[in-house]
PDB file of N, CA and C in Angstrom:
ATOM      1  N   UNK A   1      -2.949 -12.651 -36.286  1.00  0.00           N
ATOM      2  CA  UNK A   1      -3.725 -12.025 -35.240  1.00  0.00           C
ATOM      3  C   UNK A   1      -2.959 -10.872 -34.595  1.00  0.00           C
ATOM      4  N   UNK A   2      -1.525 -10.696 -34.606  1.00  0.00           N
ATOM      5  CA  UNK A   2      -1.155  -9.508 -34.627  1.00  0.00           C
ATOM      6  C   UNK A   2      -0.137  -9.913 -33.234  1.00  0.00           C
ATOM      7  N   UNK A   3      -0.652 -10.850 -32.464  1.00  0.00           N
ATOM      8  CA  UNK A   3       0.451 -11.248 -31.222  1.00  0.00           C
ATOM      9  C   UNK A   3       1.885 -12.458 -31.519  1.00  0.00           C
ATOM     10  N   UNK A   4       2.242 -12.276 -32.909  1.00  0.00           N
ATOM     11  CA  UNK A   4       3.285 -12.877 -32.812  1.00  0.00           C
ATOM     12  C   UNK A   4       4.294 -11.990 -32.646  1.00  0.00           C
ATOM     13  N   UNK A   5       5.375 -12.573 -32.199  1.00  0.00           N
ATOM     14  CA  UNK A   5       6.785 -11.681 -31.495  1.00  0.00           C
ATOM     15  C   UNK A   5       7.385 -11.197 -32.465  1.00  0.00           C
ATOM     16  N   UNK A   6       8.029 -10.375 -32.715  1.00  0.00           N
ATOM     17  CA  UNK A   6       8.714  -9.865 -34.017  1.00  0.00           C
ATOM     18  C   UNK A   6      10.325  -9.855 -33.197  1.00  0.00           C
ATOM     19  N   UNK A   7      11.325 -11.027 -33.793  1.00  0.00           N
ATOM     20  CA  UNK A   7      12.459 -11.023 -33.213  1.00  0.00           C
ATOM     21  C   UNK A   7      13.385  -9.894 -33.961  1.00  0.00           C
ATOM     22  N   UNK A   8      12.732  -8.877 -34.717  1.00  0.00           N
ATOM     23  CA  UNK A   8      13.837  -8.544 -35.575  1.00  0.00           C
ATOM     24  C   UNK A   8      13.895  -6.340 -34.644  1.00  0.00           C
ATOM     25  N   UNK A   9      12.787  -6.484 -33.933  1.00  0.00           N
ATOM     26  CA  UNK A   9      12.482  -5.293 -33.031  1.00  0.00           C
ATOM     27  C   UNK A   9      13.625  -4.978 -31.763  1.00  0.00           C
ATOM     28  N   UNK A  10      14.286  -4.244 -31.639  1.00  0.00           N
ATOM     29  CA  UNK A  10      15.113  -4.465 -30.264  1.00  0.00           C
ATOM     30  C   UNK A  10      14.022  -3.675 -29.233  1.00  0.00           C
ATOM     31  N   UNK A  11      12.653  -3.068 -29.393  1.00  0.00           N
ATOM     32  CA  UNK A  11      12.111  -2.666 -28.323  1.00  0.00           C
ATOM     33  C   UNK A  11      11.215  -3.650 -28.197  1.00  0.00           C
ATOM     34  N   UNK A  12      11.133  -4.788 -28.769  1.00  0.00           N
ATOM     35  CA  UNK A  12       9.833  -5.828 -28.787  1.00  0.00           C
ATOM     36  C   UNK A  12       9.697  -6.753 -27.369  1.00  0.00           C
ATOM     37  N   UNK A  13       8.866  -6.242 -26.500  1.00  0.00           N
ATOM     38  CA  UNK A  13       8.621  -7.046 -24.696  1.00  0.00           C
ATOM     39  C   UNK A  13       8.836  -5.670 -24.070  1.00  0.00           C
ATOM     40  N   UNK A  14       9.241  -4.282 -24.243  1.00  0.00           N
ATOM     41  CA  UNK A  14       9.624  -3.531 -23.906  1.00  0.00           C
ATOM     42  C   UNK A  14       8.510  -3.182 -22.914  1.00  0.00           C
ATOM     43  N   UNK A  15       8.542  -2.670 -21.639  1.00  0.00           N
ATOM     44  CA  UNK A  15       7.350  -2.030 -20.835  1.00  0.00           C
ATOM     45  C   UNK A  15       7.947  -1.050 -20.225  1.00  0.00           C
ATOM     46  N   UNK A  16       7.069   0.414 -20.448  1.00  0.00           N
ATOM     47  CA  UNK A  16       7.580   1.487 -19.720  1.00  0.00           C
ATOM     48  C   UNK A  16       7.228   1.936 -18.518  1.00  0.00           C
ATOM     49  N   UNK A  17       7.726   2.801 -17.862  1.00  0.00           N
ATOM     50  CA  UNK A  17       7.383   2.539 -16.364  1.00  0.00           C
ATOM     51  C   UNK A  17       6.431   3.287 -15.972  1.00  0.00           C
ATOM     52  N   UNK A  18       5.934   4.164 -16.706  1.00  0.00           N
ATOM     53  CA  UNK A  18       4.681   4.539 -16.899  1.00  0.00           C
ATOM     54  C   UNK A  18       3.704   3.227 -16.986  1.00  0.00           C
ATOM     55  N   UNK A  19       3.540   2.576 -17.613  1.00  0.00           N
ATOM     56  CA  UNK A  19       3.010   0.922 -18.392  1.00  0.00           C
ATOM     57  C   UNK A  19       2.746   0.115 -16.822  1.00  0.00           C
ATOM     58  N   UNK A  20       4.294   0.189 -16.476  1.00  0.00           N
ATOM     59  CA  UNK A  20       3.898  -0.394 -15.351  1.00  0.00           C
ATOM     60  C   UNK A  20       3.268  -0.205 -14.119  1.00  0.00           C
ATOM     61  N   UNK A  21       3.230   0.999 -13.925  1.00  0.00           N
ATOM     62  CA  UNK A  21       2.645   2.206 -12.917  1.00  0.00           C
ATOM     63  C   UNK A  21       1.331   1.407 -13.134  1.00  0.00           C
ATOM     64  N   UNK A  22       0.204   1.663 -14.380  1.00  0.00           N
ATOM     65  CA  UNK A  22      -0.694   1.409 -14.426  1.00  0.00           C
ATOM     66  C   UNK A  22      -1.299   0.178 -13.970  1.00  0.00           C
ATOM     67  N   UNK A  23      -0.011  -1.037 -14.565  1.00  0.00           N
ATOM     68  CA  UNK A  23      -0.757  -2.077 -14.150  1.00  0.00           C
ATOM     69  C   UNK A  23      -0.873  -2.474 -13.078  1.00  0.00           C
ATOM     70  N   UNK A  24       0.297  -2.059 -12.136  1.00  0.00           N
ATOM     71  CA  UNK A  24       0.337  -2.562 -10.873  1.00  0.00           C
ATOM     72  C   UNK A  24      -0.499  -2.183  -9.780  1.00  0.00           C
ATOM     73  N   UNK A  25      -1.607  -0.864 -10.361  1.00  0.00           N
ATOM     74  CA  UNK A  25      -2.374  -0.327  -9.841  1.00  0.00           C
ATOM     75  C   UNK A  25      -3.497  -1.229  -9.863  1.00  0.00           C
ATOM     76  N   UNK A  26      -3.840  -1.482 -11.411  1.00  0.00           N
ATOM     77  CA  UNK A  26      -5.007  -2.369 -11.678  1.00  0.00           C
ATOM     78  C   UNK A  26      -4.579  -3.651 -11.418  1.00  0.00           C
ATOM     79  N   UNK A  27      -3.677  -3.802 -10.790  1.00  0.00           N
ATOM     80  CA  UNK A  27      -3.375  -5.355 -10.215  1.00  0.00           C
ATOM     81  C   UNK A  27      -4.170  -4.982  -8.230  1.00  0.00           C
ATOM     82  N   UNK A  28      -3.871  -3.991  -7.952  1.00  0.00           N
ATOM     83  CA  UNK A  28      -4.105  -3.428  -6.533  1.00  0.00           C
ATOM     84  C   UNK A  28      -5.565  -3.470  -6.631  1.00  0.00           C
ATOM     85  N   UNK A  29      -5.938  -2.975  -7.362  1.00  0.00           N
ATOM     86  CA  UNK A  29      -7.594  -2.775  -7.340  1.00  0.00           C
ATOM     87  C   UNK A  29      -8.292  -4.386  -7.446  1.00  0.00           C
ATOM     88  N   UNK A  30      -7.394  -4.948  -8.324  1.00  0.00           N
ATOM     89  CA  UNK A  30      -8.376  -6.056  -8.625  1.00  0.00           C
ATOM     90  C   UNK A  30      -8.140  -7.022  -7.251  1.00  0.00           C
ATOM     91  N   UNK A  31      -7.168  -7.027  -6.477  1.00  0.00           N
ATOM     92  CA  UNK A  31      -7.344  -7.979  -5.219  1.00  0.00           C
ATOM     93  C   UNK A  31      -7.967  -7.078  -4.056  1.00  0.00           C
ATOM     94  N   UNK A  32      -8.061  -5.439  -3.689  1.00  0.00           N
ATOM     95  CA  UNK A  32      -8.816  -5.156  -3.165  1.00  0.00           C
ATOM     96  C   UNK A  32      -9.963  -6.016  -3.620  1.00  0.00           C
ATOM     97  N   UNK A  33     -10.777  -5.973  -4.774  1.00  0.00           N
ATOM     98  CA  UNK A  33     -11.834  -6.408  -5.166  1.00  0.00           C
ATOM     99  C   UNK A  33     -11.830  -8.079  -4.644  1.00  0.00           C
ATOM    100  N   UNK A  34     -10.850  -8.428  -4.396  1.00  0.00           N
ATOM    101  CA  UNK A  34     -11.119 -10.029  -3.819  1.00  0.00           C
ATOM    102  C   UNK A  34     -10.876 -10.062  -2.531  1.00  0.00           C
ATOM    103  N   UNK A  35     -10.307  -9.430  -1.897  1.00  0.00           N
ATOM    104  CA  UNK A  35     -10.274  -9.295  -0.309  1.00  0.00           C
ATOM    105  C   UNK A  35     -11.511  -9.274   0.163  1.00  0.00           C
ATOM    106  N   UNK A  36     -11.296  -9.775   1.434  1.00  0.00           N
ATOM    107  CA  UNK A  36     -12.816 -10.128   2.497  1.00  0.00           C
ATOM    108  C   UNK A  36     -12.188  -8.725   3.393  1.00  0.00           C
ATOM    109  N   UNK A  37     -13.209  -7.914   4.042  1.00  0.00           N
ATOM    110  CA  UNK A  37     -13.538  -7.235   4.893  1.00  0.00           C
ATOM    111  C   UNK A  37     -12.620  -7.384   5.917  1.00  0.00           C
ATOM    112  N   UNK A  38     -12.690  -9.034   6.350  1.00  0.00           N
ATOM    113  CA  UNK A  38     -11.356  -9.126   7.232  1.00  0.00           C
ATOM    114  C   UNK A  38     -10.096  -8.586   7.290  1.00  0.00           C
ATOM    115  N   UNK A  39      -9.878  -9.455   5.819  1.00  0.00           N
ATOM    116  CA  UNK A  39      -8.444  -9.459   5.816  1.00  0.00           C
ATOM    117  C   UNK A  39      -8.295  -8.120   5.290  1.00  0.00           C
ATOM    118  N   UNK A  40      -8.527  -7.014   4.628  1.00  0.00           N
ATOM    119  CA  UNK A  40      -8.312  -5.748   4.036  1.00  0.00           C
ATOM    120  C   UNK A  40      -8.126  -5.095   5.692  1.00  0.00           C
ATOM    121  N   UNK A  41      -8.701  -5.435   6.656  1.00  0.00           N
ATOM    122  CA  UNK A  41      -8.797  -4.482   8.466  1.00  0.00           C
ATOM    123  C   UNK A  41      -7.607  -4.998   8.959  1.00  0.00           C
ATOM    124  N   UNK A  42      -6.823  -6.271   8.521  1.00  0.00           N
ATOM    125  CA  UNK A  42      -5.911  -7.137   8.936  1.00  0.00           C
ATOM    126  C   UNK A  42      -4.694  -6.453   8.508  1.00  0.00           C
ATOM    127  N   UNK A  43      -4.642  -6.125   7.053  1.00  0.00           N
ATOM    128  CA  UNK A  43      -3.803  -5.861   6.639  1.00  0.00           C
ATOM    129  C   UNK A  43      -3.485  -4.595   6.669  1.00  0.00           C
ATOM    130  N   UNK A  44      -4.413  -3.603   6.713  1.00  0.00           N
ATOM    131  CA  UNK A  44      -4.278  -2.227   6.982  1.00  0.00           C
ATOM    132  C   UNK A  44      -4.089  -2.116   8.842  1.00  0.00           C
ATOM    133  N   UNK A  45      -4.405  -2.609   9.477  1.00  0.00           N
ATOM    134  CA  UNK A  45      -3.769  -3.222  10.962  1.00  0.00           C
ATOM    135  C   UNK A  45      -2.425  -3.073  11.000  1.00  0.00           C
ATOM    136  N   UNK A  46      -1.770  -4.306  10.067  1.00  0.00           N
ATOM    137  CA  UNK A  46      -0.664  -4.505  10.447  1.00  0.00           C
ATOM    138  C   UNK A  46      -0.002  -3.261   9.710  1.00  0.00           C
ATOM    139  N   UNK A  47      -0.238  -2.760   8.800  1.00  0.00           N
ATOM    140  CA  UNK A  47       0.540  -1.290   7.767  1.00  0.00           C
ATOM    141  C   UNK A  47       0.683  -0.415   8.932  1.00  0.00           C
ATOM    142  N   UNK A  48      -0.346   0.329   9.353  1.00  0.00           N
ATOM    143  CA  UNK A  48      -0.786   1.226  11.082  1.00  0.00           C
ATOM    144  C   UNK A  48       0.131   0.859  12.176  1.00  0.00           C
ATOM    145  N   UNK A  49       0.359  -0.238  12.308  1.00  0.00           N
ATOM    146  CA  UNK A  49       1.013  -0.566  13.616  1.00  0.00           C
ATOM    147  C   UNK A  49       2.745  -0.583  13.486  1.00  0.00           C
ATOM    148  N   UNK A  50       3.013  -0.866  12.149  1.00  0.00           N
ATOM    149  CA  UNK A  50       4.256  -0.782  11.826  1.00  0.00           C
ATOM    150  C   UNK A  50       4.675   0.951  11.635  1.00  0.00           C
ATOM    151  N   UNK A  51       3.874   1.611  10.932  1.00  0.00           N
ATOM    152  CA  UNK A  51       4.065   2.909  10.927  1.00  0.00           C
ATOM    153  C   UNK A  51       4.197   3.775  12.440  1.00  0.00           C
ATOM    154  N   UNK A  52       3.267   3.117  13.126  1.00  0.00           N
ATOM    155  CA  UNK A  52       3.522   3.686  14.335  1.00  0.00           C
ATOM    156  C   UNK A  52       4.346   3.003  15.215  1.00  0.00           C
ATOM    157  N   UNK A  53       4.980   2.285  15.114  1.00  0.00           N
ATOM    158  CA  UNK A  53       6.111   1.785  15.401  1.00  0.00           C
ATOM    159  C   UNK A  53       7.573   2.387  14.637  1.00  0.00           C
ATOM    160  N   UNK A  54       7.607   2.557  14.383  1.00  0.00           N
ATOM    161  CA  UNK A  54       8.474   3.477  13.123  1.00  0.00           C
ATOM    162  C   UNK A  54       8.770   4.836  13.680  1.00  0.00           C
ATOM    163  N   UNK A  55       7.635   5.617  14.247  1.00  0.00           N
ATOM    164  CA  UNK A  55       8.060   7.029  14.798  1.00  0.00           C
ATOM    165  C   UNK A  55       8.709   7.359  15.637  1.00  0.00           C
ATOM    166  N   UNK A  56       9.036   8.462  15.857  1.00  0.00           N
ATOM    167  CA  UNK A  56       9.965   8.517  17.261  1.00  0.00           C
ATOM    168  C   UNK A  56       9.116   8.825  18.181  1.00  0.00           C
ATOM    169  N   UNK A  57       9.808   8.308  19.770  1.00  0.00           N
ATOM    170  CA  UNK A  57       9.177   8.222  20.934  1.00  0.00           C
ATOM    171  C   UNK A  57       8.275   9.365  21.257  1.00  0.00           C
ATOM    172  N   UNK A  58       9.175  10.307  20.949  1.00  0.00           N
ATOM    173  CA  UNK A  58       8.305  11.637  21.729  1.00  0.00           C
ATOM    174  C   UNK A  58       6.962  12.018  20.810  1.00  0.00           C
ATOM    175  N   UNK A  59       6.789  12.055  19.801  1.00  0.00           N
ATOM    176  CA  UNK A  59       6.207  12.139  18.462  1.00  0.00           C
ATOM    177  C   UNK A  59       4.717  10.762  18.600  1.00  0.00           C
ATOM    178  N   UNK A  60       5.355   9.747  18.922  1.00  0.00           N
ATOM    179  CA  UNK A  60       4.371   8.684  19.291  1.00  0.00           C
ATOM    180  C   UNK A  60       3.574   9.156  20.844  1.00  0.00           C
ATOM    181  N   UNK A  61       4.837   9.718  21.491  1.00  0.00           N
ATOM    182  CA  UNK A  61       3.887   9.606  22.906  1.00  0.00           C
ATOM    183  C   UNK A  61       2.884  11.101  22.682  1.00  0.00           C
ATOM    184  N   UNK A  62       3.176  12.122  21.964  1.00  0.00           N
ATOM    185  CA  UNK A  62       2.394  13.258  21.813  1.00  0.00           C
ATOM    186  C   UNK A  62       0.960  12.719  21.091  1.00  0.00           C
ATOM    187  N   UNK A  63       1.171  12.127  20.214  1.00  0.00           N
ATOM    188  CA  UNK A  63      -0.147  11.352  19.508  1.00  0.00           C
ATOM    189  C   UNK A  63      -0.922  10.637  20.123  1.00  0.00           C
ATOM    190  N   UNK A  64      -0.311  10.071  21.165  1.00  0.00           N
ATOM    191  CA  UNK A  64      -1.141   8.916  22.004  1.00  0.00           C
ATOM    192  C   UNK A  64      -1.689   9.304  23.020  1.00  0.00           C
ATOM    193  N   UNK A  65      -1.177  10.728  23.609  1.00  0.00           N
ATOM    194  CA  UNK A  65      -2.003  11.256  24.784  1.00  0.00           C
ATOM    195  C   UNK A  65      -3.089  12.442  23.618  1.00  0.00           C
ATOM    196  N   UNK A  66      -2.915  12.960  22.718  1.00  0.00           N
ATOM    197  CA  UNK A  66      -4.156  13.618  22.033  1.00  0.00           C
ATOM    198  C   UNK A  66      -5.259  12.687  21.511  1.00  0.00           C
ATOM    199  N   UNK A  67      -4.736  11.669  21.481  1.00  0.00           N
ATOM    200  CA  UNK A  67      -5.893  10.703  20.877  1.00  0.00           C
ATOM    201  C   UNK A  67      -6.281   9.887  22.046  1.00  0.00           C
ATOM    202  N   UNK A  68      -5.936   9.491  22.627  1.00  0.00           N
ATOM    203  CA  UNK A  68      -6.106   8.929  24.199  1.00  0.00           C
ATOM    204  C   UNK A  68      -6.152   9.913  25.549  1.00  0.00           C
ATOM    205  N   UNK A  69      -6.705  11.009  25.563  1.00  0.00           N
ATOM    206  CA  UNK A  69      -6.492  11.909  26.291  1.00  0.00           C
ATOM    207  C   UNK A  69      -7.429  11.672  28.096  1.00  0.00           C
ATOM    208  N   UNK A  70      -8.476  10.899  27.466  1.00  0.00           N
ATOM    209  CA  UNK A  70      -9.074  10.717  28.122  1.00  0.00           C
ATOM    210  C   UNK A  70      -8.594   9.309  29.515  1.00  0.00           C
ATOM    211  N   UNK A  71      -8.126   8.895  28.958  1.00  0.00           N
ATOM    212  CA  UNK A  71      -7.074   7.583  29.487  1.00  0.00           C
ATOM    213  C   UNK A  71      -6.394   8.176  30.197  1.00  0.00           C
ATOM    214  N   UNK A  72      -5.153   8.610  29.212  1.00  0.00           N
ATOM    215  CA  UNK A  72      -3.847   9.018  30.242  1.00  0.00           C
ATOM    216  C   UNK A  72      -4.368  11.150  31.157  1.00  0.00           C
ATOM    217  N   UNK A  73      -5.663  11.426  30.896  1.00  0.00           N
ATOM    218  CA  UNK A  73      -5.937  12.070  32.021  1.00  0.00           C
ATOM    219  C   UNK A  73      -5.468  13.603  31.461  1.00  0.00           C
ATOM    220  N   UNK A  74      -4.982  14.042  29.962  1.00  0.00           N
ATOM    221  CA  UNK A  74      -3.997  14.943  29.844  1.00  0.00           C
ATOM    222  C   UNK A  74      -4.268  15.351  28.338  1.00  0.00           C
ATOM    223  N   UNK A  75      -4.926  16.722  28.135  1.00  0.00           N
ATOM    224  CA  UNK A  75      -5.656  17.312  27.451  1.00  0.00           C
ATOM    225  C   UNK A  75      -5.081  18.261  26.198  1.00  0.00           C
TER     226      UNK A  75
END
């Protein structure tokens, strides 16, 4: 059938990282595809909050009064 191992190959199991690029993509897609609505808002939540946690102060506080402008009063 063509899937037996050939021990006599030194590239035989070999995966390139190209190879793997792909699959790990179509590994991404296929649990998007099983994620609930929830948990995909959950998890992209917690990605967002860490990133913006991550920035620097002044950089965070400039973002937070343009996007919150109306709050902190300052345009």
């Amino acid at each position: 059938m063509g899937d037996e191992l050939d021990v006599t190959d030194s590239m035989e199991g070999y995966v390139t990282n190209e190879h793997m690029k792909i699959m790990a993509l179509e590994l991404a897609y296929d649990e998007l595809h099983c994620l609930s609505l929830s948990e995909a808002h959950s998890m992209l939540r917690d990605f967002l909050q860490e990133k913006y946690e991550t920035m620097p102060p002044s950089e965070l506080s400039d973002m937070y009064e343009e996007r919150f402008w109306y709050v902190t009063g300052k345009k």
